[in-house]
N, C-alpha and C. Protein backbone atom coordinates (compact mmCIF):
# COMPACT_ATOMS: atom_id res chain seq x y z
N UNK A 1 114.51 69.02 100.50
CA UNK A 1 114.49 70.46 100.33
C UNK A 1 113.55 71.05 101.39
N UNK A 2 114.17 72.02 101.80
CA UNK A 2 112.94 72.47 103.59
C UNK A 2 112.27 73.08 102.72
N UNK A 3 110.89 73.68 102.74
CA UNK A 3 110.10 74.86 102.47
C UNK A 3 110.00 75.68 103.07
N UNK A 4 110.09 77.43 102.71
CA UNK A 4 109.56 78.13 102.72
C UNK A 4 108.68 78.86 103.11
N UNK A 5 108.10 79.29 104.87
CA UNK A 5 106.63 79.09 104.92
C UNK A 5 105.92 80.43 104.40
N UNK A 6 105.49 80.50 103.76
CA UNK A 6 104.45 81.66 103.15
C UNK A 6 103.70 82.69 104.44
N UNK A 7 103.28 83.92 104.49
CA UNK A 7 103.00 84.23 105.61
C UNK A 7 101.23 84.52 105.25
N UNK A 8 100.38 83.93 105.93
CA UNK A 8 99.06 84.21 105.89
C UNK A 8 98.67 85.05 105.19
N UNK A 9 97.31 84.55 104.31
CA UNK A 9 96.83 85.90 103.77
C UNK A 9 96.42 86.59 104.76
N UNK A 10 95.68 87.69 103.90
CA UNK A 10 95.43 89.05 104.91
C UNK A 10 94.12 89.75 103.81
N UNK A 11 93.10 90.11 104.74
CA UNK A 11 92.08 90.64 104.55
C UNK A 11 91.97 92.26 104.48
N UNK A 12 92.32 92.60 103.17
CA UNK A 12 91.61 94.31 102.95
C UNK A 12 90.45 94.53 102.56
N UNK A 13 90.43 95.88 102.73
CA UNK A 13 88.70 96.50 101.96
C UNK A 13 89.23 97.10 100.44
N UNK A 14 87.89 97.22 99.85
CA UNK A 14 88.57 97.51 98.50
C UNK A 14 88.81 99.18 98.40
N UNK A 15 89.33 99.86 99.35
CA UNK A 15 90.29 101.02 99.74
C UNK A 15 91.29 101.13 100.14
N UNK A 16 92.32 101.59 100.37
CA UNK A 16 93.50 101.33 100.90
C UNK A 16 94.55 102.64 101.02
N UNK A 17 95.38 102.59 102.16
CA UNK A 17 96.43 103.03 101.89
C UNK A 17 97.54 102.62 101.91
N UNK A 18 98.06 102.79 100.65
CA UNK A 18 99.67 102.22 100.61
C UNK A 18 100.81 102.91 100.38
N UNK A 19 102.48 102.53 100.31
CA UNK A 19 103.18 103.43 100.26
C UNK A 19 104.08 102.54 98.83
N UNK A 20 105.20 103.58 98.02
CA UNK A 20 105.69 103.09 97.16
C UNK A 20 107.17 103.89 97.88
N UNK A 21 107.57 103.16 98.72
CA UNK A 21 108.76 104.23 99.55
C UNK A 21 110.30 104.84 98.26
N UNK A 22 110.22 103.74 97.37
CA UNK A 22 111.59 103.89 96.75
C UNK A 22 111.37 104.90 95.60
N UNK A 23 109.96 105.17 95.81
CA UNK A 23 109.50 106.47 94.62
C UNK A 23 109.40 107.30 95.37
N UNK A 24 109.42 107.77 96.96
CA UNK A 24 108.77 108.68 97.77
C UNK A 24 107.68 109.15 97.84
N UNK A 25 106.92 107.99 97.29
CA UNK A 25 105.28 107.95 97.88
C UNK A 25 104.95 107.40 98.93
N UNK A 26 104.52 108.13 100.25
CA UNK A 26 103.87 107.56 101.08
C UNK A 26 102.35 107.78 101.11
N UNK A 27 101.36 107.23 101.95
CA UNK A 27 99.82 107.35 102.58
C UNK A 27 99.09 107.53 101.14
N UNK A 28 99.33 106.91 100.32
CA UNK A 28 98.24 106.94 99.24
C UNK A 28 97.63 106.62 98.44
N UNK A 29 96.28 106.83 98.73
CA UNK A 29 94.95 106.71 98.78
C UNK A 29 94.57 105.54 97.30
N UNK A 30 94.62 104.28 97.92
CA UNK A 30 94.38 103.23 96.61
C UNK A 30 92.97 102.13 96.81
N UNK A 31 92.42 102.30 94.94
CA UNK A 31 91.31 101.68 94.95
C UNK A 31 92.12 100.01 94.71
N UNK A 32 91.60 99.25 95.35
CA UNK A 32 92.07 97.74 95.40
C UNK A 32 90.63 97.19 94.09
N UNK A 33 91.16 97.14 93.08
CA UNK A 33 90.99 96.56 91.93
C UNK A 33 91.05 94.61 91.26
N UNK A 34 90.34 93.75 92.04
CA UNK A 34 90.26 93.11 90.86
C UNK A 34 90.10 92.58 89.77
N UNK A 35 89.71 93.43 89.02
CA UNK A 35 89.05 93.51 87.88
C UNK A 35 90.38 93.75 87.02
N UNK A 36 91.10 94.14 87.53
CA UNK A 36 92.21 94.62 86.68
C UNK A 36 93.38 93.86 86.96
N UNK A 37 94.14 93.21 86.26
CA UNK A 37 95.19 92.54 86.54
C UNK A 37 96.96 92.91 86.90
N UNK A 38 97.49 94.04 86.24
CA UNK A 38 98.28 95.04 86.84
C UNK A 38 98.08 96.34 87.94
N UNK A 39 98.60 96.41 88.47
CA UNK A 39 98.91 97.67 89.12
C UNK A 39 99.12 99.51 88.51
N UNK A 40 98.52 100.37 88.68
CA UNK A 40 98.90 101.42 88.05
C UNK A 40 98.69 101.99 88.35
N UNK A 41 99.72 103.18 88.30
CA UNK A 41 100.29 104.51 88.99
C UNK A 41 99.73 105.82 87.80
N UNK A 42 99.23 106.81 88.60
CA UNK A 42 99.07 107.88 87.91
C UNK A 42 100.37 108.75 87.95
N UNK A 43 100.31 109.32 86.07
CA UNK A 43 101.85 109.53 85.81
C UNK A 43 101.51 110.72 84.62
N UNK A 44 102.22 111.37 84.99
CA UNK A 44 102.30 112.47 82.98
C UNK A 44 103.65 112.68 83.18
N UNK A 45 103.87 113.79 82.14
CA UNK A 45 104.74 114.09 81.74
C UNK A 45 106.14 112.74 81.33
N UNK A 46 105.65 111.41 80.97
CA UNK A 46 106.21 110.48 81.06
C UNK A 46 106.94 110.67 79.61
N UNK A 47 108.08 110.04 79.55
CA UNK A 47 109.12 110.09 78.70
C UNK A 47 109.88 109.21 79.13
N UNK A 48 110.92 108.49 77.72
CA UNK A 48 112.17 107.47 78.07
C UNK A 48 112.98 108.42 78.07
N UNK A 49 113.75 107.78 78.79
CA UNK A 49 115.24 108.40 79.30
C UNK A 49 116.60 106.85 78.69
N UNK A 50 117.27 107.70 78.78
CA UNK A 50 118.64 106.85 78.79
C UNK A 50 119.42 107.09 79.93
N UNK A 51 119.89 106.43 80.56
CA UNK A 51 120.85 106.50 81.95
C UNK A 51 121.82 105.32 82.05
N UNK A 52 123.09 106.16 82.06
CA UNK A 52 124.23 105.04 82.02
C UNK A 52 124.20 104.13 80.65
N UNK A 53 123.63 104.25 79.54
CA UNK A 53 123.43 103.05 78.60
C UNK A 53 122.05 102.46 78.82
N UNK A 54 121.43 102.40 80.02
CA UNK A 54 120.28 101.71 80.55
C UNK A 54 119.07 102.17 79.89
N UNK A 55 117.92 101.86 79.47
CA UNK A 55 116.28 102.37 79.49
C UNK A 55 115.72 103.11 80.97
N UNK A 56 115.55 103.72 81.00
CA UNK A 56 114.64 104.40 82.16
C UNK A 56 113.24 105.50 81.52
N UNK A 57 112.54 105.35 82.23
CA UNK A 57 111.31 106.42 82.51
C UNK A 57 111.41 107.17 83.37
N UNK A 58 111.46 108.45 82.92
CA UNK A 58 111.07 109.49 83.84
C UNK A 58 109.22 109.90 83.64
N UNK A 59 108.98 110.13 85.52
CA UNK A 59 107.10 110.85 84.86
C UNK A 59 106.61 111.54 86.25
N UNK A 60 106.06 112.41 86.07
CA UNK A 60 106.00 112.91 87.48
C UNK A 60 104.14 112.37 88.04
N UNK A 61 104.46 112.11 89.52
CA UNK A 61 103.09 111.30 89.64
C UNK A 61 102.26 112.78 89.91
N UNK A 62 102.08 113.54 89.63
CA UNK A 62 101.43 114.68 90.24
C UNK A 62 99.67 114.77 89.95
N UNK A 63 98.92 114.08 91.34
CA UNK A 63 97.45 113.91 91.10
C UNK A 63 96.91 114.75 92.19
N UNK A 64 95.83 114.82 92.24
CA UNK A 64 95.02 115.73 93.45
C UNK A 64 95.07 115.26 94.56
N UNK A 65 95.08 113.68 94.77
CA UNK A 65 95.48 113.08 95.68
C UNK A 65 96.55 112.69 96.67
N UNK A 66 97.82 113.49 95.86
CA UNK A 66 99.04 113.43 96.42
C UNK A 66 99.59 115.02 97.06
N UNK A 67 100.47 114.45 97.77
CA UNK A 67 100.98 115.72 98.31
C UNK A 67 102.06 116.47 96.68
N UNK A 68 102.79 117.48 96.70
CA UNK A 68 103.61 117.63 96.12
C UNK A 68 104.78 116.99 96.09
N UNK A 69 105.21 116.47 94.91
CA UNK A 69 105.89 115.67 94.55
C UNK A 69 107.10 115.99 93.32
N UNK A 70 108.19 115.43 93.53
CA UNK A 70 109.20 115.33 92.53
C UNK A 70 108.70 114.85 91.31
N UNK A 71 109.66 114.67 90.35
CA UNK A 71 109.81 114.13 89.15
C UNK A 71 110.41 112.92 89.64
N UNK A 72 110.02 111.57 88.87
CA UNK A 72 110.67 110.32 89.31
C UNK A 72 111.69 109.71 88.34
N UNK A 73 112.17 109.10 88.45
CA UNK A 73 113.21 108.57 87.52
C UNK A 73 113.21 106.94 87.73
N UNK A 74 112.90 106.19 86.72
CA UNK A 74 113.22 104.43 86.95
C UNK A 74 113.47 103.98 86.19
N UNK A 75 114.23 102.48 86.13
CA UNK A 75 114.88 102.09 85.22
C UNK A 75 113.39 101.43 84.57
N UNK A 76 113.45 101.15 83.41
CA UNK A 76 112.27 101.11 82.96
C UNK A 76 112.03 99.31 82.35
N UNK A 77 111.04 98.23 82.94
CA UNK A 77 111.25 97.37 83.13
C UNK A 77 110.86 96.54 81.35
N UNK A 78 109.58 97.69 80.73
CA UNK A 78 109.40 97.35 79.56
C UNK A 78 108.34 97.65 79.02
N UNK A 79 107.21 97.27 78.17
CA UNK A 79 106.23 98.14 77.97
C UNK A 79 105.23 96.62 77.62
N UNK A 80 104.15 97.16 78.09
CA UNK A 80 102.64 96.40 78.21
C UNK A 80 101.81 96.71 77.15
N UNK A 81 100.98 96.12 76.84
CA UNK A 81 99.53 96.50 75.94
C UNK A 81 98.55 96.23 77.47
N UNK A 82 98.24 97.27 77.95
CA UNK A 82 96.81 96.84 78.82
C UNK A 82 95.85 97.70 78.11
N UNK A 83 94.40 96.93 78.55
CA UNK A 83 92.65 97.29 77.87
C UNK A 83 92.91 97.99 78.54
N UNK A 84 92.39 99.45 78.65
CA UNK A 84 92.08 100.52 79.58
C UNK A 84 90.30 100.69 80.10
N UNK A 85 90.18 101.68 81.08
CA UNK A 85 88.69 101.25 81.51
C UNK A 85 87.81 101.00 80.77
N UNK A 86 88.31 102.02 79.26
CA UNK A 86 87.23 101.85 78.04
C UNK A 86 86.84 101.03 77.04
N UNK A 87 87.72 100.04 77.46
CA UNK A 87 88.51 98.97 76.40
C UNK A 87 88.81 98.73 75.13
N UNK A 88 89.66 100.20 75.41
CA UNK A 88 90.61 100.45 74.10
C UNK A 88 92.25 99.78 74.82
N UNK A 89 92.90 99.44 74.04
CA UNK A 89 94.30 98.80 74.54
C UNK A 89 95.10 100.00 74.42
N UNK A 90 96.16 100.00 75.08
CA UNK A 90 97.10 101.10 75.16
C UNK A 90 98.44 100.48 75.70
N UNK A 91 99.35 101.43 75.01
CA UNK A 91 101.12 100.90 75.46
C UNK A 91 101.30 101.68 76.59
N UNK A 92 101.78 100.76 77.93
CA UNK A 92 101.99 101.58 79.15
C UNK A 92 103.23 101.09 79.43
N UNK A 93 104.56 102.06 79.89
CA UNK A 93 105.27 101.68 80.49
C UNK A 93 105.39 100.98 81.89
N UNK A 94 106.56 100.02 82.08
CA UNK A 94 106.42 99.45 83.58
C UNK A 94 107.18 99.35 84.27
N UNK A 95 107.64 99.74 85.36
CA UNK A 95 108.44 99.90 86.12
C UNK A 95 108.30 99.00 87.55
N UNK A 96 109.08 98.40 88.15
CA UNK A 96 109.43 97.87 89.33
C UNK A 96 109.52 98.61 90.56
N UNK A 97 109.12 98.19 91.68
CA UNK A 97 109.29 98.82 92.46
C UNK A 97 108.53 98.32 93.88
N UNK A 98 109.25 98.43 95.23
CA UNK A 98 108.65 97.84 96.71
C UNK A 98 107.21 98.42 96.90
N UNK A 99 106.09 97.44 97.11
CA UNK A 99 104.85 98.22 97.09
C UNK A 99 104.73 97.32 98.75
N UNK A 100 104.34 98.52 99.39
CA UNK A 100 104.03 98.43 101.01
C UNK A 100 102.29 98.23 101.26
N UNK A 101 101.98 97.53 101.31
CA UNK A 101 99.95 97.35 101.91
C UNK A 101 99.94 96.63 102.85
N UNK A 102 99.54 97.79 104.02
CA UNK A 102 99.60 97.32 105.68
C UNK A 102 100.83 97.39 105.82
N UNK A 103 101.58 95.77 106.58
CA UNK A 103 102.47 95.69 107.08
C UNK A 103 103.28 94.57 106.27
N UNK A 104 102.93 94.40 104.92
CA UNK A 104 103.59 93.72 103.64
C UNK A 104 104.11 94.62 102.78
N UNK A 105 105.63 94.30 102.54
CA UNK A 105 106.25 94.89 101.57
C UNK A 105 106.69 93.64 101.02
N UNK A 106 106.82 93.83 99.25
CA UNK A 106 106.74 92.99 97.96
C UNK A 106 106.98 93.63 96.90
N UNK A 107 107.96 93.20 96.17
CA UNK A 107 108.44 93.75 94.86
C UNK A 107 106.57 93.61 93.78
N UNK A 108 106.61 94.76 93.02
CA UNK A 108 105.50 94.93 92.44
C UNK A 108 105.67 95.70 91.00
N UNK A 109 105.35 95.11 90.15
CA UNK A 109 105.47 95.61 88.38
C UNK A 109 104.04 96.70 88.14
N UNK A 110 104.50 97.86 88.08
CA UNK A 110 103.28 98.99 88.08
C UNK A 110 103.27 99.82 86.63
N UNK A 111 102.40 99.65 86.45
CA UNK A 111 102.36 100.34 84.73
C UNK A 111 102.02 101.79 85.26
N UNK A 112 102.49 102.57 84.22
CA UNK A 112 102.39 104.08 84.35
C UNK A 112 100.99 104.62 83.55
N UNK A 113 100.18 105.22 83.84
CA UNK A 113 99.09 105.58 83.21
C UNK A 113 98.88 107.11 83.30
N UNK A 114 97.92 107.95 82.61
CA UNK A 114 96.99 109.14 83.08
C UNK A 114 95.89 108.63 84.16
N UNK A 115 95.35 109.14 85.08
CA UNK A 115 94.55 108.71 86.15
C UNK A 115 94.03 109.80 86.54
N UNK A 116 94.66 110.90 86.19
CA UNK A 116 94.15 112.75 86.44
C UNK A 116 92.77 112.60 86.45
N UNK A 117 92.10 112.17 85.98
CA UNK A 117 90.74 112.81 86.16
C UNK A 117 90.03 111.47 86.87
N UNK A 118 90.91 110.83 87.30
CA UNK A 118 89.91 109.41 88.45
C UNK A 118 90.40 109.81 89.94
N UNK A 119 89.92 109.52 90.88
CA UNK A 119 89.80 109.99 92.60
C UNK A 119 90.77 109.21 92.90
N UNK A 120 91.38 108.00 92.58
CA UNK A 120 92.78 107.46 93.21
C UNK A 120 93.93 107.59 92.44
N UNK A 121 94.99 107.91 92.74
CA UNK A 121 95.93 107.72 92.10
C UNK A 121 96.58 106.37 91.59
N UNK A 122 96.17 105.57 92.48
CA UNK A 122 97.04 104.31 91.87
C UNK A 122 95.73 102.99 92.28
N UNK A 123 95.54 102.20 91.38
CA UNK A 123 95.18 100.76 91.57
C UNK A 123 95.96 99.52 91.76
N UNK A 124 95.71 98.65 92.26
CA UNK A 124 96.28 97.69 92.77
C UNK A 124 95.60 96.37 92.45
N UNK A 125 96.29 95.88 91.58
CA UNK A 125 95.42 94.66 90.30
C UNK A 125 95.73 93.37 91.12
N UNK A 126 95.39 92.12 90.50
CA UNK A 126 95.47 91.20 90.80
C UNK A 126 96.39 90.41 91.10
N UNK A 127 97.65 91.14 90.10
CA UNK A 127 99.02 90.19 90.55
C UNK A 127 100.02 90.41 91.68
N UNK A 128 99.22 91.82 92.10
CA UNK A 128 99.75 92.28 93.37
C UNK A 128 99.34 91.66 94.35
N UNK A 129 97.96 91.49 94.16
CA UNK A 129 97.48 90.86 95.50
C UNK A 129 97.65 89.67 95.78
N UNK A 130 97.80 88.62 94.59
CA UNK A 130 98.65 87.36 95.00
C UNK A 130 99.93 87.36 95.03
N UNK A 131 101.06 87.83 94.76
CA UNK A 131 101.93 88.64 95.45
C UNK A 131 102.04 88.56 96.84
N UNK A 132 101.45 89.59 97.37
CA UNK A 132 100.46 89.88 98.61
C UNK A 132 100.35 89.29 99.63
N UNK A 133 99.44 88.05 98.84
CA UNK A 133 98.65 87.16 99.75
C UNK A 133 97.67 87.82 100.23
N UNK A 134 96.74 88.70 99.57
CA UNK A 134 95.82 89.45 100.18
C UNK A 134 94.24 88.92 99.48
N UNK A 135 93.15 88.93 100.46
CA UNK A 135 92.01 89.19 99.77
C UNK A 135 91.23 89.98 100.08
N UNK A 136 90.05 90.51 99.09
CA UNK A 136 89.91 92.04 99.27
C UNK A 136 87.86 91.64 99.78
N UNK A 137 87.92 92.15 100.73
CA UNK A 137 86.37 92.34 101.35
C UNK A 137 85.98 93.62 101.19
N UNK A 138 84.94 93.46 99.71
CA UNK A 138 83.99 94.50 99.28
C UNK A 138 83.56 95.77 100.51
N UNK A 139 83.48 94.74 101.43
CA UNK A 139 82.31 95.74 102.63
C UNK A 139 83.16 96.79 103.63
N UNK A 140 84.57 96.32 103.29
CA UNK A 140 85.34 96.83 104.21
C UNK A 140 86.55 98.30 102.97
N UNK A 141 86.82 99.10 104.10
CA UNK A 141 87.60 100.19 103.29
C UNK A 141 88.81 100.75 104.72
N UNK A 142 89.81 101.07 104.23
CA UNK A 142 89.99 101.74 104.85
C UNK A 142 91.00 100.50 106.13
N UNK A 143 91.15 99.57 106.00
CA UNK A 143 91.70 98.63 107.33
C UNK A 143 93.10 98.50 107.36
N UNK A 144 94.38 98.80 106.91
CA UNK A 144 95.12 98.51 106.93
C UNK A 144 95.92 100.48 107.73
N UNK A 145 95.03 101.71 107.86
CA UNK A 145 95.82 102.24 108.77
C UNK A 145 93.88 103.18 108.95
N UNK A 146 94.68 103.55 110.04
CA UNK A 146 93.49 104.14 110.94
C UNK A 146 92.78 105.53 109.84
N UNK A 147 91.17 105.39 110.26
CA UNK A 147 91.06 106.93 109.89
C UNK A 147 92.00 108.31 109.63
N UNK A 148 92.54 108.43 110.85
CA UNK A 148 93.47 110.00 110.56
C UNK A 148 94.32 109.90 109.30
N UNK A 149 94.92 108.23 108.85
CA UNK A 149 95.87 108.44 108.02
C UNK A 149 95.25 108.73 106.81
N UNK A 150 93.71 108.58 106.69
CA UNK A 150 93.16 108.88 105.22
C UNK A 150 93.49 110.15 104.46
N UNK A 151 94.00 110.04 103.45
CA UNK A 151 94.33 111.65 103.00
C UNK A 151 93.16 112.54 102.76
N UNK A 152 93.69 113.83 103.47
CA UNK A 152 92.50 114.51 103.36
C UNK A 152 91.30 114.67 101.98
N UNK A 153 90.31 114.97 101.92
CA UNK A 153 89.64 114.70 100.68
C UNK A 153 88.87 113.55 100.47
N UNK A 154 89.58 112.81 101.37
CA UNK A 154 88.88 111.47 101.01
C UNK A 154 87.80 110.98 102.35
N UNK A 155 86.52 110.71 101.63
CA UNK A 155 85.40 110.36 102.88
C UNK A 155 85.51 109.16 103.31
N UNK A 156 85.07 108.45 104.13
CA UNK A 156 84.42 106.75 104.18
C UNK A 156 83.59 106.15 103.86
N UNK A 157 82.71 107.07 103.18
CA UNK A 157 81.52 106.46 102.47
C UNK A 157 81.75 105.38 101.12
N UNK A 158 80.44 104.29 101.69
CA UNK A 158 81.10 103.50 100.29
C UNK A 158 80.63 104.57 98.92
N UNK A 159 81.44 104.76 98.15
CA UNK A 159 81.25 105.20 96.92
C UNK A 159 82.17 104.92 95.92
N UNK A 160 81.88 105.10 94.71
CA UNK A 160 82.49 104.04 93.23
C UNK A 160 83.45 105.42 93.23
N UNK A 161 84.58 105.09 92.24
CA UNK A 161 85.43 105.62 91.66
C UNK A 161 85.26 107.03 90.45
């Protein structure tokens, strides 16, 4: 059986910008989390949908951090119990979807959350990053696209969430 060759990890800072193209999110602004083991997208107005017979979620990502944005629609992959920061557990929906960091794109399972009142819209947990193949250097922010692409609002200073 030939193998497969895996492509090198890759070194981020625990900042980032990434894109979720098949949601029409581009350039945005993510805290690289391992502390947390899923991925999650800031979301309201979330609701199940039915489509075609299918499960779907609709939720609109609308945070301070994003440009203006649609309402999204996905088929909806199933629902989680994750601890939340406070560590109370909560039912989050999860949805699938191509998550782009740097110049890696990788199918990625992203739970839908409230995040409105935190400075990133989306985190990027652990199973992404092995996924990935990525590891994340504390000291570094910001490496995978140049200054200009930082969304406005956002400084370079190291500072917490």
């Amino acid at each position: 059986m030939k193998r497969i060759a895996r492509p090198p990890k890759f070194i981020i800072g625990w900042r980032e910008v990434v894109s979720l193209p098949d949601l029409g999110l581009d350039g945005i602004p993510a805290k690289i989390d391992t502390g947390a083991r899923t991925t999650a997208l800031h979301a309201d107005q979330i609701r199940q949908i039915t489509v075609k017979g299918q499960d779907w979620v609709e939720f609109h990502p609308d945070h301070a951090a994003l440009a203006d944005v649609d309402l999204i629609a996905r088929p909806l992959v199933g629902q989680r119990t994750i601890t939340n920061t406070s560590g109370v557990p909560e039912s989050r929906f999860v949805i699938s979807t191509p998550l782009i960091v740097g110049e890696r794109t990788r199918p990625a399972q992203i739970t839908l959350s409230d995040r409105a009142g935190m400075k990133f819209p989306i985190i990027i947990g652990r199973r992404a990053l092995k996924t990935h193949r990525l590891i994340v250097d504390i000291t570094k922010s910001w490496t995978t696209a140049p200054d200009p692409r930082v969304p406005a609002g956002f400084d370079t200073k190291d500072d917490e969430e």
